[in-house]
Protein backbone atom coordinates (compact mmCIF):
# COMPACT_ATOMS: atom_id res chain seq x y z
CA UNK A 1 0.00 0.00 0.00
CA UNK A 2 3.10 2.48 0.27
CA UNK A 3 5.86 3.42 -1.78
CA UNK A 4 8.25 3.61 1.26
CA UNK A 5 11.04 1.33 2.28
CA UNK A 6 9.73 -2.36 3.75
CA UNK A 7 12.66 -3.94 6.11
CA UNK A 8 12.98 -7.68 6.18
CA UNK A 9 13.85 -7.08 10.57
CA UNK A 10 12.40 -4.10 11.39
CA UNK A 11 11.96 -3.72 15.23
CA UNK A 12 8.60 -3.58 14.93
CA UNK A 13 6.65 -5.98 17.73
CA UNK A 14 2.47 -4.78 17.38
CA UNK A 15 0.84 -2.63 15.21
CA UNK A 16 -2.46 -1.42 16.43
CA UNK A 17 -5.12 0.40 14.38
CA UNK A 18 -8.29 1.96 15.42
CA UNK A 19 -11.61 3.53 14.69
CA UNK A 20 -13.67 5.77 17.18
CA UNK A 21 -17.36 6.42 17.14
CA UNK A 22 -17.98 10.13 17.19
CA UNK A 23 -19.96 9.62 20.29
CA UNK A 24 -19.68 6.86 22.52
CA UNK A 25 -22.41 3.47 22.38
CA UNK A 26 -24.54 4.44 25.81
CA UNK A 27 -22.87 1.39 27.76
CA UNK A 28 -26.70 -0.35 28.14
CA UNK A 29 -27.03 -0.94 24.37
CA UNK A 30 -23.00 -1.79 24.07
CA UNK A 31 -23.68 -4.54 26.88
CA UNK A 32 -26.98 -5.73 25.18
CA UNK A 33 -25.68 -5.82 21.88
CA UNK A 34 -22.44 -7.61 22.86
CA UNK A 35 -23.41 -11.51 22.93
CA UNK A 36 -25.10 -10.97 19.42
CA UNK A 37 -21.45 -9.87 18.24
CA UNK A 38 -19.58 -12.49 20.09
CA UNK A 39 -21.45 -15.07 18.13
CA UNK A 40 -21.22 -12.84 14.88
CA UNK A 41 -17.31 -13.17 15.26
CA UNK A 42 -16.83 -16.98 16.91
CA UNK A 43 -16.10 -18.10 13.50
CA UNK A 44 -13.27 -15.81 13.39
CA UNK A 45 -12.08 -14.23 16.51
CA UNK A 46 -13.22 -17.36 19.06
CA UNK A 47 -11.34 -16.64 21.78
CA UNK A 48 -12.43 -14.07 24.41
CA UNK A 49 -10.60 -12.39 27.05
CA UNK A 50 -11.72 -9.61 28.65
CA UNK A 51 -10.31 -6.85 31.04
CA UNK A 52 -11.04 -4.56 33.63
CA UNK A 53 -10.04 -1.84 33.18
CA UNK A 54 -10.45 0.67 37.09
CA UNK A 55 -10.67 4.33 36.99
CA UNK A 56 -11.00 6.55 40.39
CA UNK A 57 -13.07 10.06 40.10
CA UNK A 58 -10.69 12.54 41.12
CA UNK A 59 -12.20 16.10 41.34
CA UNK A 60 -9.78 19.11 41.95
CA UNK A 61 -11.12 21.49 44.82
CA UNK A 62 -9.82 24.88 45.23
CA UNK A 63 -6.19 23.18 43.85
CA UNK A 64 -6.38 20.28 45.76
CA UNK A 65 -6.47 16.74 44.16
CA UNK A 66 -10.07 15.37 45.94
CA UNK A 67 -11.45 11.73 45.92
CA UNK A 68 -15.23 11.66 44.43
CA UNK A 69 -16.35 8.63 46.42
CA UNK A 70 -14.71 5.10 47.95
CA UNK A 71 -15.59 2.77 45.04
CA UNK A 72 -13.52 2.60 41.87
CA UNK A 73 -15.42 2.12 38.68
CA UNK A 74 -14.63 -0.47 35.77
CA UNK A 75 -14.68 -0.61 32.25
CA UNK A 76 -15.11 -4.01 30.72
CA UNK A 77 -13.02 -3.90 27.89
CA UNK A 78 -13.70 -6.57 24.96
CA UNK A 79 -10.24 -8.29 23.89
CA UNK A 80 -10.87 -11.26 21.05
CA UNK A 81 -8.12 -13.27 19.34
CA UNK A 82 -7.81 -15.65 16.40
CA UNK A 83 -6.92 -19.24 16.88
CA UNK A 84 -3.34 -19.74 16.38
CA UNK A 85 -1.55 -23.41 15.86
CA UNK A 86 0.75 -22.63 18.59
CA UNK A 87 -1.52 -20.78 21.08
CA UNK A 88 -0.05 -17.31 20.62
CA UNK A 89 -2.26 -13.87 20.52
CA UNK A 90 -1.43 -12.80 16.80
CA UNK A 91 -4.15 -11.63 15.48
CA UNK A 92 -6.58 -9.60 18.05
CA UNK A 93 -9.84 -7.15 18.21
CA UNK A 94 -10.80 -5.10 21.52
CA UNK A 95 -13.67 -3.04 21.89
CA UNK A 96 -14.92 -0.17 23.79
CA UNK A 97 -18.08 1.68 23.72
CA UNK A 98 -15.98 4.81 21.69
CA UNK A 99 -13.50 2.32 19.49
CA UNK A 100 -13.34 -1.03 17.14
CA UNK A 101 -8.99 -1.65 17.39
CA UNK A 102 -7.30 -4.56 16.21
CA UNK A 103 -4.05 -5.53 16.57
CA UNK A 104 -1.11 -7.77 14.38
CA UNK A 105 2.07 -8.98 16.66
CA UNK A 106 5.21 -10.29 15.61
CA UNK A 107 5.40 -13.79 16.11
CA UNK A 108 9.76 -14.52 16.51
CA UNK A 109 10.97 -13.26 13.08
CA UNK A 110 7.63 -13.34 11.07
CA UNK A 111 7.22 -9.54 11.11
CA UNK A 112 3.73 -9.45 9.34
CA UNK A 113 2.82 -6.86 7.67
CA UNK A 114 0.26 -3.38 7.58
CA UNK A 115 -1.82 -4.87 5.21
CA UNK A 116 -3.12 -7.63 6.66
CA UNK A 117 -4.32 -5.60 9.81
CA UNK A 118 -5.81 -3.13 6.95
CA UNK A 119 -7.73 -5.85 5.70
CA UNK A 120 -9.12 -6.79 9.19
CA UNK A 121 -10.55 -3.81 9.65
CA UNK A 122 -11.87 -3.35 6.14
CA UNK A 123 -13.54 -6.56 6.60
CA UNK A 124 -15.23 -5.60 9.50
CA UNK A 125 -15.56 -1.80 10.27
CA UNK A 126 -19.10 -1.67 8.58
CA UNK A 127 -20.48 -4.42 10.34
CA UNK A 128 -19.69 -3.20 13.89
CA UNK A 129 -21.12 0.22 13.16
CA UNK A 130 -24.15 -1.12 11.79
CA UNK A 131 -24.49 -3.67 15.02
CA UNK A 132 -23.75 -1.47 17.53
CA UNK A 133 -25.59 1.60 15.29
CA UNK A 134 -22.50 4.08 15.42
CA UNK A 135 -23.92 6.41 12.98
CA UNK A 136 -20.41 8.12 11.76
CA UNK A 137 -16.77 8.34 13.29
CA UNK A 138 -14.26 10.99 14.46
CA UNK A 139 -11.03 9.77 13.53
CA UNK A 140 -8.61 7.15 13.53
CA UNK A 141 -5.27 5.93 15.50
CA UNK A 142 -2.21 3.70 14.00
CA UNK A 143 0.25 3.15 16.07
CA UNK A 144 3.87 1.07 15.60
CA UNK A 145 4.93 -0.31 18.93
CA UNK A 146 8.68 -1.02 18.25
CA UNK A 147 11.87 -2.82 20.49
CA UNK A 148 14.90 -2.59 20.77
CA UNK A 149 16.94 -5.33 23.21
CA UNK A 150 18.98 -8.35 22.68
CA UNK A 151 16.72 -10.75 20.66
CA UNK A 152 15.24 -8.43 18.27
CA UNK A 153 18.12 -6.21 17.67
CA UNK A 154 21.30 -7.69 19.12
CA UNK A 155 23.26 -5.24 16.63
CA UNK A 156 22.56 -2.39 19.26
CA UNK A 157 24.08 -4.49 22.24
CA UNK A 158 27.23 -3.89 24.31
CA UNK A 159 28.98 -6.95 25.64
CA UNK A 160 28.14 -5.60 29.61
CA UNK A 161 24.76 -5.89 28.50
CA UNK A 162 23.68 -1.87 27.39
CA UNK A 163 22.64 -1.07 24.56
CA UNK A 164 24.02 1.51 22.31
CA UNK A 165 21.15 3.56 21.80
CA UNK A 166 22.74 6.72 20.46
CA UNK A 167 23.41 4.89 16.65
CA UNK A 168 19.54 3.28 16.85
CA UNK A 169 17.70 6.90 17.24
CA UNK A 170 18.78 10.45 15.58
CA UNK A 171 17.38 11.75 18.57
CA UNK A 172 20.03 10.29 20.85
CA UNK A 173 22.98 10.59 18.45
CA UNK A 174 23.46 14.67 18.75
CA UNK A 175 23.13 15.54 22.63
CA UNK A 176 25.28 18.34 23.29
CA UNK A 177 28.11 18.59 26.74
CA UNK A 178 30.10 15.80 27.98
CA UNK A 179 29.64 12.62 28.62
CA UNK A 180 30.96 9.09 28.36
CA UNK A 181 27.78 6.60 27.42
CA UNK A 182 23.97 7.10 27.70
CA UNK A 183 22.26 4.55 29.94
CA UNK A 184 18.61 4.12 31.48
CA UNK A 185 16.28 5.57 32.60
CA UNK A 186 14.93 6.18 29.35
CA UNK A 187 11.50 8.60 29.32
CA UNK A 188 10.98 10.71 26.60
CA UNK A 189 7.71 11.80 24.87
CA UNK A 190 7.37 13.87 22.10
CA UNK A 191 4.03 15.69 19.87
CA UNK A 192 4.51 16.71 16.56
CA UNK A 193 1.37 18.91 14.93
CA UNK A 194 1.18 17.32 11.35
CA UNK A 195 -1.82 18.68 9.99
CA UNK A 196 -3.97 20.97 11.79
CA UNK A 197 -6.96 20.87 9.34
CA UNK A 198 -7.42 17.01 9.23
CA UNK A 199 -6.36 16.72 12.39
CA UNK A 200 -3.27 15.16 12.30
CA UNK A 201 -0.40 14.69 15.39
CA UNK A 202 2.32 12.50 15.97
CA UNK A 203 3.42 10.92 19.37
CA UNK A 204 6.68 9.57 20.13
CA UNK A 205 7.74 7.85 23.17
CA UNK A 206 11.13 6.43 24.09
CA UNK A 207 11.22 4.31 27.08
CA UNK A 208 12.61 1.41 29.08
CA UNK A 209 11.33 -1.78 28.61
CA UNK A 210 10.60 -3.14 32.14
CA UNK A 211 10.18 -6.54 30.70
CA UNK A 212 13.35 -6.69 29.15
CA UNK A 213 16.73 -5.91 30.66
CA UNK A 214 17.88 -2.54 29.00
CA UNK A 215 15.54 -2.98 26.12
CA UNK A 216 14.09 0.24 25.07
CA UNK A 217 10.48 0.64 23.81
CA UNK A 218 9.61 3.43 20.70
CA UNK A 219 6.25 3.33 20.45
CA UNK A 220 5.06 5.39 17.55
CA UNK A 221 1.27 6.73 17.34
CA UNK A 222 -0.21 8.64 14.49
CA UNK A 223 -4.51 10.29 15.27
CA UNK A 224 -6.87 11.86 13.70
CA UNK A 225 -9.40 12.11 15.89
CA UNK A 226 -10.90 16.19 16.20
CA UNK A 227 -13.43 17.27 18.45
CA UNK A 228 -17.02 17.79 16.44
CA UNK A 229 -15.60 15.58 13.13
CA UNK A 230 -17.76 13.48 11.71
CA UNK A 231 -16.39 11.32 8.93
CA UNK A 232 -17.71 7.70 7.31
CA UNK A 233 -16.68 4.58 7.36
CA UNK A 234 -14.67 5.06 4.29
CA UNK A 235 -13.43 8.38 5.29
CA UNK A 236 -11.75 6.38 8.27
CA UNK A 237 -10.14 3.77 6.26
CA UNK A 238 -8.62 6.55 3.79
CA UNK A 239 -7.40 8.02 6.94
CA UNK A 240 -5.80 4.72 8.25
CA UNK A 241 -3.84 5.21 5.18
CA UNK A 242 -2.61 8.54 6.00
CA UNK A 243 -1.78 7.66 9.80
CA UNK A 244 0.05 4.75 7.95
CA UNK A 245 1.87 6.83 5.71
CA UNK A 246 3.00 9.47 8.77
CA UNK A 247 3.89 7.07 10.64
CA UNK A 248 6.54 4.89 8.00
CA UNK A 249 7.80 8.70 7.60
CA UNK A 250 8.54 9.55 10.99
CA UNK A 251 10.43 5.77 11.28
CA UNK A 252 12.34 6.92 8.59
CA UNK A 253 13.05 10.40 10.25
CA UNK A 254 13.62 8.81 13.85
CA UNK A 255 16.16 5.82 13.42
CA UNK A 256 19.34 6.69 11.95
CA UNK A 257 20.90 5.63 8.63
CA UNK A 258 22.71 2.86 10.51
CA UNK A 259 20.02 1.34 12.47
CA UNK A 260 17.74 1.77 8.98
CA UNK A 261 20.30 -0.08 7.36
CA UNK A 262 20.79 -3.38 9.82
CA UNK A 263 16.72 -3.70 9.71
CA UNK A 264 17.88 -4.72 5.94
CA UNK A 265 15.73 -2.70 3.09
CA UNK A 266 14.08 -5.51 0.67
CA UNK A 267 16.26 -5.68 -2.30
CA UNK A 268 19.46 -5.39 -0.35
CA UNK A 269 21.46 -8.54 0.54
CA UNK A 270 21.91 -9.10 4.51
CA UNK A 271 24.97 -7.38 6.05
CA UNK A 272 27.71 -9.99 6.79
CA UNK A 273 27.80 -10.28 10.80
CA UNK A 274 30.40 -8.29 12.35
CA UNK A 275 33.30 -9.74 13.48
């Protein structure tokens, strides 16, 4: 679907798309209407697994952070995956009374690919808003969740165990004063303005993976959800596209030439391992 590079090892681990109603399903009819869908789906998505998800109501009073009441409140959030021959969640759809998402993982070095999630939601994007009678939506999210640690990029690893993350990201290869190495902690978040007539933005966060030692997490997110916007269904998927296309630009913008170039570009033979 795009003209820009495809890597045969990117560091990509999830790619996530979504689709928001422009106002939210009143959580009765979302709840009512939710077995129908469950059956709709068995054939393809059979295996549930919900979430709670607990929020607090936190009211500020005269600048003072002030509990609203004793009892949390949940969110049942609807998590589905497709069968897979060796039990892993690959392929997945969650909803929410706002959002239809669904979600493509890496499974070892079988990368996957945009497409495929594209389709997914193609396939099914009319069919939820006709079931759960969202009328129109207000924008879309894509978002690349990528890692960098020993098994998916070992070419970024120092024999002690760091990782050299100044030659993976442009954004760690220029920081001015003096200084030997950088190291963890690793927090950095970052908003670029794209468009501001669409809307379009850009998020960037750098951080440290807590489930890996000193792998680093780049999680990329591309929106264009506006306040008042109503768009169609096929108004969203054009603008899955163009969260798409942001996003493979900003990759291309955020990891240097050297890191760009060990993810291997199709049509370029695999560097020989370094001695």
């Amino acid at each position: 679907m795009s003209g820009k590079t495809k890597y045969k090892n990117p560091p990509i681990v999830e790619r996530v798309i979504g689709v928001y109603a422009d106002t939210n399903i009143k959580p009765e009819v979302f709840e009512a209407k939710m077995p129908e869908w469950i059956a709709k789906i068995r054939d393809h998505y059979p295996i549930s697994h919900p979430i709670a998800e607990w929020s607090l109501n936190i009211k500020e009073v005269k600048g003072v952070p002030m509990l609203q009441g004793v009892m949390p409140k949940a969110e049942i959030i609807q998590i589905f995956w497709k069968l897979h021959q060796n039990k892993l969640q690959v392929y997945g759809m969650r909803l929410r009374p706002d959002r239809l998402v669904f979600h493509l993982r890496r499974e070892g070095d079988i990368i996957h690919d945009f497409d495929e999630i594209y389709v997914e939601m193609e396939r099914w994007i009319g069919k939820w808003m006709d079931h759960f009678e969202v009328k129109a939506l207000k924008g879309v999210t894509a978002e690349y969740f990528n890692r960098l640690n020993g098994a998916i990029t070992p070419q970024f690893m120092l024999p002690d165990g760091g990782i050299k993350i100044a030659e993976a990201l442009e954004m760690f290869a220029k920081i001015p004063g003096k200084y030997t190495a950088i190291t963890q902690p690793y927090d950095n978040k970052i908003r670029l303005i794209v468009d501001t007539k669409l809307p379009c933005y850009f998020d960037l966060r750098v951080r440290a993976d807590d489930e890996v030692r000193s792998g680093v997490r780049i999680d990329f997110m591309a929106s264009t959800v506006g306040h008042e916007k109503v768009i169609s269904a096929n108004d969203g998927m054009a603008e899955i596209q163009i969260a798409h296309e942001v996003i493979l630009e900003q990759f291309d913008c955020f990891f240097t030439k050297q890191a760009k170039e060990s993810f291997v570009p199709y049509g370029i033979s695999d560097p020989k391992p370094s001695k």
